[in-house]
C-alpha atoms as a PDB file:
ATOM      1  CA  UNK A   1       0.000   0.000   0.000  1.00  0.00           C
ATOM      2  CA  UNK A   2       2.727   2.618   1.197  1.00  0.00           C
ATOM      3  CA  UNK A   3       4.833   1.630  -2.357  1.00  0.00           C
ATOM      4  CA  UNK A   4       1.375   2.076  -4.316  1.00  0.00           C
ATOM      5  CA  UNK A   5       0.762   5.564  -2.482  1.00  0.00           C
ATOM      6  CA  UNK A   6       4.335   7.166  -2.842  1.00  0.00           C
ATOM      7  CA  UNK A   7       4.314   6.559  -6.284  1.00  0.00           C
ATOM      8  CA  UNK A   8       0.685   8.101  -6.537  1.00  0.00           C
ATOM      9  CA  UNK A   9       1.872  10.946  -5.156  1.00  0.00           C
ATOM     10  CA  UNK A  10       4.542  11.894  -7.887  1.00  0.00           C
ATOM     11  CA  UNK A  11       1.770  11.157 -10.564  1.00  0.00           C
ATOM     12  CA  UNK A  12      -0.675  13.036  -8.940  1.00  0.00           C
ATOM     13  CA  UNK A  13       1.562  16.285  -8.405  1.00  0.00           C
ATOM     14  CA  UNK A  14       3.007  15.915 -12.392  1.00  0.00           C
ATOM     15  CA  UNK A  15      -0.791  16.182 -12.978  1.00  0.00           C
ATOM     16  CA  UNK A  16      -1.765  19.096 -11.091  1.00  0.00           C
ATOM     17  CA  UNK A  17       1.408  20.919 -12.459  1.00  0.00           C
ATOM     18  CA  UNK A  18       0.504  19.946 -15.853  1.00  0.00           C
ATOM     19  CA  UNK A  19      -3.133  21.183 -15.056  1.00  0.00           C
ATOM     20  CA  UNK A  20      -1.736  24.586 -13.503  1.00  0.00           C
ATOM     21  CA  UNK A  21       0.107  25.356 -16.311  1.00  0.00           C
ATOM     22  CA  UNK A  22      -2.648  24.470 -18.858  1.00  0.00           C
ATOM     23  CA  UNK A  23      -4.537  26.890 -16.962  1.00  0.00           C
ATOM     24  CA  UNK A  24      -2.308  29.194 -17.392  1.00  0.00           C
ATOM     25  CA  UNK A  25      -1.898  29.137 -20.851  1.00  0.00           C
ATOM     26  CA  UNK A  26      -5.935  29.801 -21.214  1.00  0.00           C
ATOM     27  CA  UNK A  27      -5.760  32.923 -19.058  1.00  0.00           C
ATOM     28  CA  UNK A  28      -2.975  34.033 -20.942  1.00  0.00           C
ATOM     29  CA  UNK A  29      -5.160  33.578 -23.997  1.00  0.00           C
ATOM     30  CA  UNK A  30      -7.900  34.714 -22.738  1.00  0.00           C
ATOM     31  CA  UNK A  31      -6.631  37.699 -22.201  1.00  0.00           C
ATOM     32  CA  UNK A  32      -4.554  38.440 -25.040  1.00  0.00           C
ATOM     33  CA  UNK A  33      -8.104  38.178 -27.003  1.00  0.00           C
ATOM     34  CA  UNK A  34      -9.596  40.722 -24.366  1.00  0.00           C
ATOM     35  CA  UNK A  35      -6.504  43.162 -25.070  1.00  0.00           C
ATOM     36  CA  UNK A  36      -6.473  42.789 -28.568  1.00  0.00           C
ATOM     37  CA  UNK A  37     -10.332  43.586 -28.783  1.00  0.00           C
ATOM     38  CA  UNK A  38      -9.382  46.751 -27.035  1.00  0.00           C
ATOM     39  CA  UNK A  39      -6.829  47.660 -28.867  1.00  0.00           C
ATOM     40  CA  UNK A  40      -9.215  47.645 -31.872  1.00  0.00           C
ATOM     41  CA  UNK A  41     -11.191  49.536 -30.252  1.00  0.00           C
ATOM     42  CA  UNK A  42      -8.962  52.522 -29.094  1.00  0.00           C
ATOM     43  CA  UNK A  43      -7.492  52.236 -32.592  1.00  0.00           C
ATOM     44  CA  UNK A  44     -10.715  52.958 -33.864  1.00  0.00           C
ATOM     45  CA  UNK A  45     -10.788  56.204 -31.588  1.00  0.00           C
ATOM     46  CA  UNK A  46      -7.346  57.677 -32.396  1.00  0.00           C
ATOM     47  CA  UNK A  47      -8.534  56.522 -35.869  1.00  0.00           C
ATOM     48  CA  UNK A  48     -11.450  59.104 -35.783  1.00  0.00           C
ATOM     49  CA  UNK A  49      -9.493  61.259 -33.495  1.00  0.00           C
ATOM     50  CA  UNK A  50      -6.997  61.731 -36.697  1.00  0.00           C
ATOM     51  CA  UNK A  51      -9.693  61.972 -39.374  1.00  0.00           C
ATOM     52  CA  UNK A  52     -10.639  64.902 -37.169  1.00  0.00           C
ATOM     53  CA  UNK A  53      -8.037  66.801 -36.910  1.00  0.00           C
ATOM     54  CA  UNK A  54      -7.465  66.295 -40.528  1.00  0.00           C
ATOM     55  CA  UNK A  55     -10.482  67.322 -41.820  1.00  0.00           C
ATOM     56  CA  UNK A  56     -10.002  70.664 -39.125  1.00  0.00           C
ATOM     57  CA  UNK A  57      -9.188  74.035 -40.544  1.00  0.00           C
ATOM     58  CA  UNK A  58      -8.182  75.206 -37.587  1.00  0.00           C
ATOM     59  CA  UNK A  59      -7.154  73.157 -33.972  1.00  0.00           C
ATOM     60  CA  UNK A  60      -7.879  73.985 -31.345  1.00  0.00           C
ATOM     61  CA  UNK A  61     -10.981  75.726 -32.980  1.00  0.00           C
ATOM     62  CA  UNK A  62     -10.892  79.468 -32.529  1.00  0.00           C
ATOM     63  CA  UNK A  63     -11.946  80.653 -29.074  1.00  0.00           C
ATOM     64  CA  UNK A  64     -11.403  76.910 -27.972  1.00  0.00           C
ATOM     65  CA  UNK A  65      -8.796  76.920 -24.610  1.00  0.00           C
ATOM     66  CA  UNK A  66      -5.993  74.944 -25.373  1.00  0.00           C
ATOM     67  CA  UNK A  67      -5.380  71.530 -23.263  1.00  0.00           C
ATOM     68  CA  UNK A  68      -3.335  71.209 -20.546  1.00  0.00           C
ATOM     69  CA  UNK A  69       0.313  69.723 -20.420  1.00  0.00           C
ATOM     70  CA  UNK A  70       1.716  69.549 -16.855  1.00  0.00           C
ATOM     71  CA  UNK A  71      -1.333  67.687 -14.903  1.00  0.00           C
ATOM     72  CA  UNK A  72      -1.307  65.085 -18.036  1.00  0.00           C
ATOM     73  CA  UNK A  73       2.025  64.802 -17.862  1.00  0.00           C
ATOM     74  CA  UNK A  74       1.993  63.799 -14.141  1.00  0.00           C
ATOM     75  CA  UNK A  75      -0.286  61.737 -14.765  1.00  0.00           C
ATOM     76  CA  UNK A  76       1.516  59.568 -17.711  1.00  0.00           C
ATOM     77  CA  UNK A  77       4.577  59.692 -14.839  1.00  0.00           C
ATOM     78  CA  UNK A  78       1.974  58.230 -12.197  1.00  0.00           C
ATOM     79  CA  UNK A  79       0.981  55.403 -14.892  1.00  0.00           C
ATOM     80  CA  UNK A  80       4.232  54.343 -15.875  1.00  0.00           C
ATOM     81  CA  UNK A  81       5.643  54.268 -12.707  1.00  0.00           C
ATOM     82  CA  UNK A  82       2.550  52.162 -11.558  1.00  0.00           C
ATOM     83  CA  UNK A  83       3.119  49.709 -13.857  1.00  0.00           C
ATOM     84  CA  UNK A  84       6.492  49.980 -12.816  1.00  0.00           C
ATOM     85  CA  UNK A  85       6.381  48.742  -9.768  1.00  0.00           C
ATOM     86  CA  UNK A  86       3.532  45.881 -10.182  1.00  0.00           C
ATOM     87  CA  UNK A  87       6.527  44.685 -12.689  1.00  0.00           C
ATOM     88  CA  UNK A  88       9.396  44.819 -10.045  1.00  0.00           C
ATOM     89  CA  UNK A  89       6.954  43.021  -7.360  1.00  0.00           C
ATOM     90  CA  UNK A  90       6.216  40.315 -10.032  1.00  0.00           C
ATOM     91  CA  UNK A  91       9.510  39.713 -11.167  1.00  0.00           C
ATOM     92  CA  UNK A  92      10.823  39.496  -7.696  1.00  0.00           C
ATOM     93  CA  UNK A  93       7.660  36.963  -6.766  1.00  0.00           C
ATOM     94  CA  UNK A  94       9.027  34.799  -9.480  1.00  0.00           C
ATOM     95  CA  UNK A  95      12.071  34.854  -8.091  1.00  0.00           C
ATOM     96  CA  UNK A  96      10.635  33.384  -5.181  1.00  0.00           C
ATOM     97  CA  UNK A  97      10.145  36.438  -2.889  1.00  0.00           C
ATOM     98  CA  UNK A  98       6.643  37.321  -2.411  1.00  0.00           C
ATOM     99  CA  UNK A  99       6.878  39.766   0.443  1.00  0.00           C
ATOM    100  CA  UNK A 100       7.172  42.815  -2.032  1.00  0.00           C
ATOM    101  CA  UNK A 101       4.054  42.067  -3.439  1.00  0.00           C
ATOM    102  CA  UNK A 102       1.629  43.206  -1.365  1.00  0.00           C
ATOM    103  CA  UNK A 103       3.249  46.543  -1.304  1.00  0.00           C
ATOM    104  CA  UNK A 104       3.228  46.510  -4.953  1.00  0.00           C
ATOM    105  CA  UNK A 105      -0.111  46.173  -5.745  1.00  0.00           C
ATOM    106  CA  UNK A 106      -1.089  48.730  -2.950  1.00  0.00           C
ATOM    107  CA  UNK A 107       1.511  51.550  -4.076  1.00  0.00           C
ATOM    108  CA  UNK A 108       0.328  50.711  -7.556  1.00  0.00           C
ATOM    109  CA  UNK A 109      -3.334  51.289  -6.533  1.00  0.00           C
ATOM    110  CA  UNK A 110      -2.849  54.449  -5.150  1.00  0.00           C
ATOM    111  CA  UNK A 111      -1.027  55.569  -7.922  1.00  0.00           C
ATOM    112  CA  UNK A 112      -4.027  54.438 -10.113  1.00  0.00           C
ATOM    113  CA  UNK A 113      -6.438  56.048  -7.959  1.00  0.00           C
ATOM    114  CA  UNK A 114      -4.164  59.135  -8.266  1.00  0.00           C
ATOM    115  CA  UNK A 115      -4.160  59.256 -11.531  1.00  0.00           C
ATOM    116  CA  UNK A 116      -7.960  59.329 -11.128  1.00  0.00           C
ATOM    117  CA  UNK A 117      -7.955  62.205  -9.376  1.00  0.00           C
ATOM    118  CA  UNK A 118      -5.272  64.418 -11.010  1.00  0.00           C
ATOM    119  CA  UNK A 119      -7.737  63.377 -14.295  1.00  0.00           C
ATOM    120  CA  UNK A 120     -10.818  64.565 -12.423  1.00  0.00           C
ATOM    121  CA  UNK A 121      -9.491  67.644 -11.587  1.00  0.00           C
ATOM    122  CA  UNK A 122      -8.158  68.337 -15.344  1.00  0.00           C
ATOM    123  CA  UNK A 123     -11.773  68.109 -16.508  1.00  0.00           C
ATOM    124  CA  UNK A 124     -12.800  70.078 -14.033  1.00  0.00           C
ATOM    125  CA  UNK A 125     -10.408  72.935 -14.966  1.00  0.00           C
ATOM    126  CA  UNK A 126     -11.372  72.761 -18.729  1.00  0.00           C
ATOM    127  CA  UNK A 127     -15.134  72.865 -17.739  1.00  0.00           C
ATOM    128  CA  UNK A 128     -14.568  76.142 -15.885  1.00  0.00           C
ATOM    129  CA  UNK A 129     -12.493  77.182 -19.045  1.00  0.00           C
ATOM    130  CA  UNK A 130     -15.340  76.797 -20.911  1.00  0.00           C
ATOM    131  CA  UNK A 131     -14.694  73.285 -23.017  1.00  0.00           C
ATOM    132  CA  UNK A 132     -17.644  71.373 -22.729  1.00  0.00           C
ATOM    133  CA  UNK A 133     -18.604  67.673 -24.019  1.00  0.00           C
ATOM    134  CA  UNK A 134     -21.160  70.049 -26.225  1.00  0.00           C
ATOM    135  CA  UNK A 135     -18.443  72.061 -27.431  1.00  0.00           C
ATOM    136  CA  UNK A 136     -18.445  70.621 -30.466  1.00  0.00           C
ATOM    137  CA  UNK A 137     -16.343  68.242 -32.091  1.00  0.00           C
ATOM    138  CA  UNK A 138     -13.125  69.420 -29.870  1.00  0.00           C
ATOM    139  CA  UNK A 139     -14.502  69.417 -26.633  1.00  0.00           C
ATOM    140  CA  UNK A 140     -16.565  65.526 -27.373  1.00  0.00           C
ATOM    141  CA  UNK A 141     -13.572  64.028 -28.517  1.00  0.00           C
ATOM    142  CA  UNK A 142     -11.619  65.446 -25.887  1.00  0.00           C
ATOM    143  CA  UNK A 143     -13.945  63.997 -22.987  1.00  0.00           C
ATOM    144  CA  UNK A 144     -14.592  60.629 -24.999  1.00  0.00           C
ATOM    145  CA  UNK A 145     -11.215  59.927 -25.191  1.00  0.00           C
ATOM    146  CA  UNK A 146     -10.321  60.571 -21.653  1.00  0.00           C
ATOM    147  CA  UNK A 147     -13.227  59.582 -19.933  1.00  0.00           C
ATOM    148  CA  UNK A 148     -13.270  56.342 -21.628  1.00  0.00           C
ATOM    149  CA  UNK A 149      -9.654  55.597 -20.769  1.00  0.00           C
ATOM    150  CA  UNK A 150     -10.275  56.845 -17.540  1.00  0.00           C
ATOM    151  CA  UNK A 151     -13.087  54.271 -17.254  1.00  0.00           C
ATOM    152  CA  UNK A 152     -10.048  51.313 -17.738  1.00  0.00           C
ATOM    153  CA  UNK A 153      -7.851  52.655 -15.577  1.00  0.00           C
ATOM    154  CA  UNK A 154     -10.704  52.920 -12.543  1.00  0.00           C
ATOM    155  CA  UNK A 155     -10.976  48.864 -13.674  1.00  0.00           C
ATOM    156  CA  UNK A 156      -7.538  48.379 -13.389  1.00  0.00           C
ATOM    157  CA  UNK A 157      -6.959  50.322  -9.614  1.00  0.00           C
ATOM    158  CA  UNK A 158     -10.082  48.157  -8.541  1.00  0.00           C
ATOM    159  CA  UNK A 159      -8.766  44.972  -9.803  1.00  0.00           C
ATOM    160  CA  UNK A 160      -5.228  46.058  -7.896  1.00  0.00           C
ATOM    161  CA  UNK A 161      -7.025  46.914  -4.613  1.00  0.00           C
ATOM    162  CA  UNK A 162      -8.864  43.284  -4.718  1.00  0.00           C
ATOM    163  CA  UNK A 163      -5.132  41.511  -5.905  1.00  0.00           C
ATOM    164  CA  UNK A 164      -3.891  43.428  -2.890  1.00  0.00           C
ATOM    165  CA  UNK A 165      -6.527  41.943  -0.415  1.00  0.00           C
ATOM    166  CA  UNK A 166      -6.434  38.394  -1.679  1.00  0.00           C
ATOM    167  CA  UNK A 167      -2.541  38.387  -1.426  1.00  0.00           C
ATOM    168  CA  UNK A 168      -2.786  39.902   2.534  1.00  0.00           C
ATOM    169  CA  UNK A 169      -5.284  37.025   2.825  1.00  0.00           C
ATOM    170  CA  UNK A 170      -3.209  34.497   1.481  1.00  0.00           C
ATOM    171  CA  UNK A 171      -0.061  35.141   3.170  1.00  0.00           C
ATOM    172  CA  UNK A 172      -1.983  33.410   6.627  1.00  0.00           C
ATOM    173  CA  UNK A 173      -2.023  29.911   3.329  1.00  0.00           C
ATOM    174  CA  UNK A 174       0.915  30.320   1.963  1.00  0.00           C
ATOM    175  CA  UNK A 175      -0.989  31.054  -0.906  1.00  0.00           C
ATOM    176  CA  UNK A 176       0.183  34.091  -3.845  1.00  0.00           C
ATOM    177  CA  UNK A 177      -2.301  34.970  -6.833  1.00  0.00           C
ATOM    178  CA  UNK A 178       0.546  35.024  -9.435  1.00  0.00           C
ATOM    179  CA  UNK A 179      -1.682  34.033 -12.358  1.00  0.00           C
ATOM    180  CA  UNK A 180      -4.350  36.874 -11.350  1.00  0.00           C
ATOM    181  CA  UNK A 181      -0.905  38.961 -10.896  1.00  0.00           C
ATOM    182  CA  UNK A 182       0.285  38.276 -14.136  1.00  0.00           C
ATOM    183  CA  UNK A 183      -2.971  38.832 -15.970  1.00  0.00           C
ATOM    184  CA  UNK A 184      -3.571  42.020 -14.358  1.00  0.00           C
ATOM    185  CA  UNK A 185      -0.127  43.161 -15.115  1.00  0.00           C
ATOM    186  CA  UNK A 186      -0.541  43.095 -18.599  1.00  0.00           C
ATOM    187  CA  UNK A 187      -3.940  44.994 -18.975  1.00  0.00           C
ATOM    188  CA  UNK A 188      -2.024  47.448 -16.728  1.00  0.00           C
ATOM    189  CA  UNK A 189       0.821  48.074 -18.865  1.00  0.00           C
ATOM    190  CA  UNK A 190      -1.847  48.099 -21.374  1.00  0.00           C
ATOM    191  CA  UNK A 191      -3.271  50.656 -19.969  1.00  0.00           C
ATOM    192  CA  UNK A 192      -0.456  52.780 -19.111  1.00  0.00           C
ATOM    193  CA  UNK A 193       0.909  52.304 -23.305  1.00  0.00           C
ATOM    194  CA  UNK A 194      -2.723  53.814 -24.220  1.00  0.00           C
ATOM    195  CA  UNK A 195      -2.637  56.854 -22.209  1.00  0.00           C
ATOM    196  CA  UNK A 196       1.485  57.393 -23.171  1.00  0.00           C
ATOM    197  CA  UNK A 197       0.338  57.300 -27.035  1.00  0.00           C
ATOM    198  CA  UNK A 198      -3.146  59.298 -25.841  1.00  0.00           C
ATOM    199  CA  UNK A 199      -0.859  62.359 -24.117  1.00  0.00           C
ATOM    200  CA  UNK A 200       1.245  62.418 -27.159  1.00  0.00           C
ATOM    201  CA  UNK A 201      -1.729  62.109 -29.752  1.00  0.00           C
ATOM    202  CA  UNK A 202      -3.952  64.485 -28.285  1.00  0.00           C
ATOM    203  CA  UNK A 203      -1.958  67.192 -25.457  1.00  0.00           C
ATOM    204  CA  UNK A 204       1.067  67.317 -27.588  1.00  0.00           C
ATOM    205  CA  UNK A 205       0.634  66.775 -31.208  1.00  0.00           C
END
């Protein structure tokens, strides 16, 4: 029985290791095909963002306040370095030590939620300007753009905050949500890409 058992036991955990990695690969998939959907999709609104400003005689449109540069630049600082540091607290959990990664996910929270609220603010100081999402073309494409990344980024910081509780809960199990980690790292950076090309596209250019 005890010969029959031990050599179970090697079976049994080649199994589950085959089945953890199998699972991995799906997520991975899984959300590849979520971020390339959403890629189409903010293609499709720097697309029409372009046509725009082609089509414009004129932009901004006369009598139109011009957007802001520090506050968005702050904020692409507060996204990169957010990603930043979910990155470092991964690659150090795959090195085996997972006591950085609880900080990691909360700094990078914060930062998220940050980034919220610099945004917030910026809208708020082009509404007293004057821009409006009925301002025409300018002002709905300005507020459509930013509201809708805005809208992925307040995903993101809530998927980071509930990361951050599962991994101060698991640390009583010996238990560390890489997979959910590694999947939430990449819609992050994700995230962070869009709003780098975003500042560039639609502050700068």
């Amino acid at each position: 029985m005890s010969t029959g058992a031990s050599a179970a036991s090697p079976a049994n955990a080649a199994t589950g290791a085959r089945s953890s990695a199998a699972r991995d690969v799906d997520a991975a998939v899984g959300m590849t095909i979520l971020l390339g959907a959403w890629v189409m999709l903010f293609a499709a609104l720097f697309l029409a963002y372009g046509v725009v400003r082609v089509q414009a005689d004129e932009w901004p449109p006369f009598g139109a306040p011009r957007l802001p540069l520090v506050v968005p630049g702050l904020n692409t600082l507060l996204l990169v370095a957010s990603s930043v540091v979910v990155r470092l607290g991964l690659a150090r959990a795959r090195r085996g030590d997972t006591a950085t990664l609880l900080p990691a996910t909360v700094v990078a929270t914060l930062l998220g939620l940050a980034f919220i609220g610099a945004q917030i603010a910026s809208w708020r100081s082009m509404l007293a300007r004057g821009l409006l999402p009925s301002s025409g073309v300018y002002g709905s494409v300005f507020y459509a753009l930013t509201g809708f990344h805005a809208l992925h980024v307040a995903g993101g910081a809530v998927a980071l905050a509930l990361l951050a509780i599962q991994i101060a809960r698991g640390r009583h199990h010996n238990r560390t949500p890489l997979r959910a980690l590694r999947l939430t790292a990449l819609y992050w950076d994700f995230v962070a890409i869009v709003w780098v090309a975003m500042y560039v596209a639609v502050y700068w250019l």
